[in-house]
Protein backbone atom coordinates (compact mmCIF):
# COMPACT_ATOMS: atom_id res chain seq x y z
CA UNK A 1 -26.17 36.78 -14.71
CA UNK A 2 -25.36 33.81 -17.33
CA UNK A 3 -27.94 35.15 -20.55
CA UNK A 4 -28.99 38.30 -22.18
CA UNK A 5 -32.74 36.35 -23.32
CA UNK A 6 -35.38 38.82 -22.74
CA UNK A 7 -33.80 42.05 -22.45
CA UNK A 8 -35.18 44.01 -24.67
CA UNK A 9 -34.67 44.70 -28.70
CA UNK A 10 -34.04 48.85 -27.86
CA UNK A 11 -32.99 51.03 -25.19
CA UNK A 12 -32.63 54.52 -25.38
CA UNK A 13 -30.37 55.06 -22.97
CA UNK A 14 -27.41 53.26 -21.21
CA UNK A 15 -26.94 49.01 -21.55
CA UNK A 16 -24.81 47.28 -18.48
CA UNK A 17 -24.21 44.07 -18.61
CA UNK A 18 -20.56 44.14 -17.16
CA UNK A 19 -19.39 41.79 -14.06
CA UNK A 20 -21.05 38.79 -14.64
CA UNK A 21 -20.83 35.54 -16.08
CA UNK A 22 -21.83 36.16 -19.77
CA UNK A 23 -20.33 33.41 -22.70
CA UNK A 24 -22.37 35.23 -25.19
CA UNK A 25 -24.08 38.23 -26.21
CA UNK A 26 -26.81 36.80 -27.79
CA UNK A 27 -30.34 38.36 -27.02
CA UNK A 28 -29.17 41.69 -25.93
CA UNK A 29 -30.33 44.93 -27.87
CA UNK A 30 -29.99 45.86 -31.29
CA UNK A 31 -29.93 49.06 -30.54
CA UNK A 32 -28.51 51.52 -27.96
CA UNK A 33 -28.76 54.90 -28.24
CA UNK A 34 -26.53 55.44 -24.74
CA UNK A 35 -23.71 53.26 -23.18
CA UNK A 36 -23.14 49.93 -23.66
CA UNK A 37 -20.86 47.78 -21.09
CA UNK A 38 -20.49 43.97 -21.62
CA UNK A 39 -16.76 44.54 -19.76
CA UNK A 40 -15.61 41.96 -17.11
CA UNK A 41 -17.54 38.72 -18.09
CA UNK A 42 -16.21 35.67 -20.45
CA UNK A 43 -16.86 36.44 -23.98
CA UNK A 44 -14.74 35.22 -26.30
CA UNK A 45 -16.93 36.47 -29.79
CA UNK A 46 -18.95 39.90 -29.64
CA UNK A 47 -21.32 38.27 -31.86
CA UNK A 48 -24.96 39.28 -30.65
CA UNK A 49 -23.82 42.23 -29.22
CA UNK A 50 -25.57 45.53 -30.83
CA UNK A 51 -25.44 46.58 -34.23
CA UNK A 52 -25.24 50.40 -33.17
CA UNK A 53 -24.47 51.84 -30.04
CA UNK A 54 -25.12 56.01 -29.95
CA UNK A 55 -22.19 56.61 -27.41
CA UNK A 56 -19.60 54.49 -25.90
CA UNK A 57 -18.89 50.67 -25.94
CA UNK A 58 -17.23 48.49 -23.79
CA UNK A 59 -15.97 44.87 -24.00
CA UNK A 60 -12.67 45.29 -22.07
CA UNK A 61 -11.35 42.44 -19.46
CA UNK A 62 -12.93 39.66 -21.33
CA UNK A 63 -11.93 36.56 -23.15
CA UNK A 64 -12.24 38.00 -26.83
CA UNK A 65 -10.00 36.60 -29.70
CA UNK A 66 -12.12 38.76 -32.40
CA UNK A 67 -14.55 41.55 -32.78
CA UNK A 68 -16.29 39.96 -35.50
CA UNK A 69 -19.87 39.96 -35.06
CA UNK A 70 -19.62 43.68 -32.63
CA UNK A 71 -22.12 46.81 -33.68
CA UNK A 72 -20.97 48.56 -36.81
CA UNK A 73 -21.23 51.77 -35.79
CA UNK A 74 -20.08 53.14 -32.31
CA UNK A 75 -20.95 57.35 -31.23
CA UNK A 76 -18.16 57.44 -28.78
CA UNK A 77 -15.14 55.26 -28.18
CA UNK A 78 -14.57 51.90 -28.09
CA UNK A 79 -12.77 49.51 -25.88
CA UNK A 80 -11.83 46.77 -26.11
CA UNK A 81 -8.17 46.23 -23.83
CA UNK A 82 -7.37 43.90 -21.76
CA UNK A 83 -8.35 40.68 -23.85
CA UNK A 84 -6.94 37.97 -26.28
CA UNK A 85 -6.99 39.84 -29.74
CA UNK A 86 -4.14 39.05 -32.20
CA UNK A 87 -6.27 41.26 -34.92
CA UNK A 88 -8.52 44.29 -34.77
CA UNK A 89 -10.16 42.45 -38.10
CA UNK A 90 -14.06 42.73 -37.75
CA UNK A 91 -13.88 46.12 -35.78
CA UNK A 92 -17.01 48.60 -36.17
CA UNK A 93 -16.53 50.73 -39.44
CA UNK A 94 -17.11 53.61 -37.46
CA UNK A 95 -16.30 54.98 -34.17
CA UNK A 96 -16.50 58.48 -33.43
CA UNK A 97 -14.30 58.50 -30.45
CA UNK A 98 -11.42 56.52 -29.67
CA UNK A 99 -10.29 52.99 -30.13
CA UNK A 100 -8.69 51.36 -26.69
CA UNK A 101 -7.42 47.92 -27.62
CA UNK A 102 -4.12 48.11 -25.53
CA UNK A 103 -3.39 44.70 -23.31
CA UNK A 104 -4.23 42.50 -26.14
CA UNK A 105 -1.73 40.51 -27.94
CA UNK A 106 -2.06 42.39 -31.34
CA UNK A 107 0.32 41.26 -34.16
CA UNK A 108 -0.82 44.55 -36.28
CA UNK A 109 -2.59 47.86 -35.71
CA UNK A 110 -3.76 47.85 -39.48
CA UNK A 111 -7.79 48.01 -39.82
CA UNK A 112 -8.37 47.61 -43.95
CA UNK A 113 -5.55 50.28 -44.69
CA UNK A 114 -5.86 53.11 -42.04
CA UNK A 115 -3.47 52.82 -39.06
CA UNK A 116 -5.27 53.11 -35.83
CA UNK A 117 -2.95 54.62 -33.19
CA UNK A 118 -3.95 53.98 -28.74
């Protein structure tokens, strides 16, 4: 798969878009009240991507050099290891679970004054 155009603008459940051959997130839900997986594909930006996401997200083994533009609020934990981040700037504001962002080369663990520990 190569495009998120036509999924649809809310699902209740889980989101899996992982393994493919994404470049962007654009078109995917707004909203996911389960999972969602974009892991494994080439992103480089989350921008797109869902602006809440009730449980878990995952963007690990991708391309991304920022999280700008990725949901704002997150139920469970969120990864995102395993990709080119020098800065957690642009991070969700909240995330109920735990942050995985091990495997990226991060100059600073510092997210707007609270120290974020993985």
């Amino acid at each position: 798969m190569t495009t998120l155009k036509g999924c649809p603008k809310e699902v209740g459940g889980n989101f899996y878009c992982g393994d493919n051959k994404l470049t962007t997130l654009e078109g995917s839900p707004k909203s996911v009240g389960g999972n969602f997986a974009c892991d494994g594909n080439k992103l480089t930006t989350l921008k797109g991507s869902p602006e809440s996401v009730g449980e878990h997200f995952d963007c690990h083994k991708n391309q991304l050099t920022t999280l700008e533009g990725g949901p704002t609020y997150v139920g469970g934990s969120f990864n995102c290891q395993n990709n080119k981040l020098t800065t957690l700037k642009g991070s969700p504001k909240s995330v109920d679970g735990v942050l995985y962002c091990s495997g990226n080369p991060l100059k600073s663990l510092i997210i707007k004054g609270n120290i974020v520990y993985n």
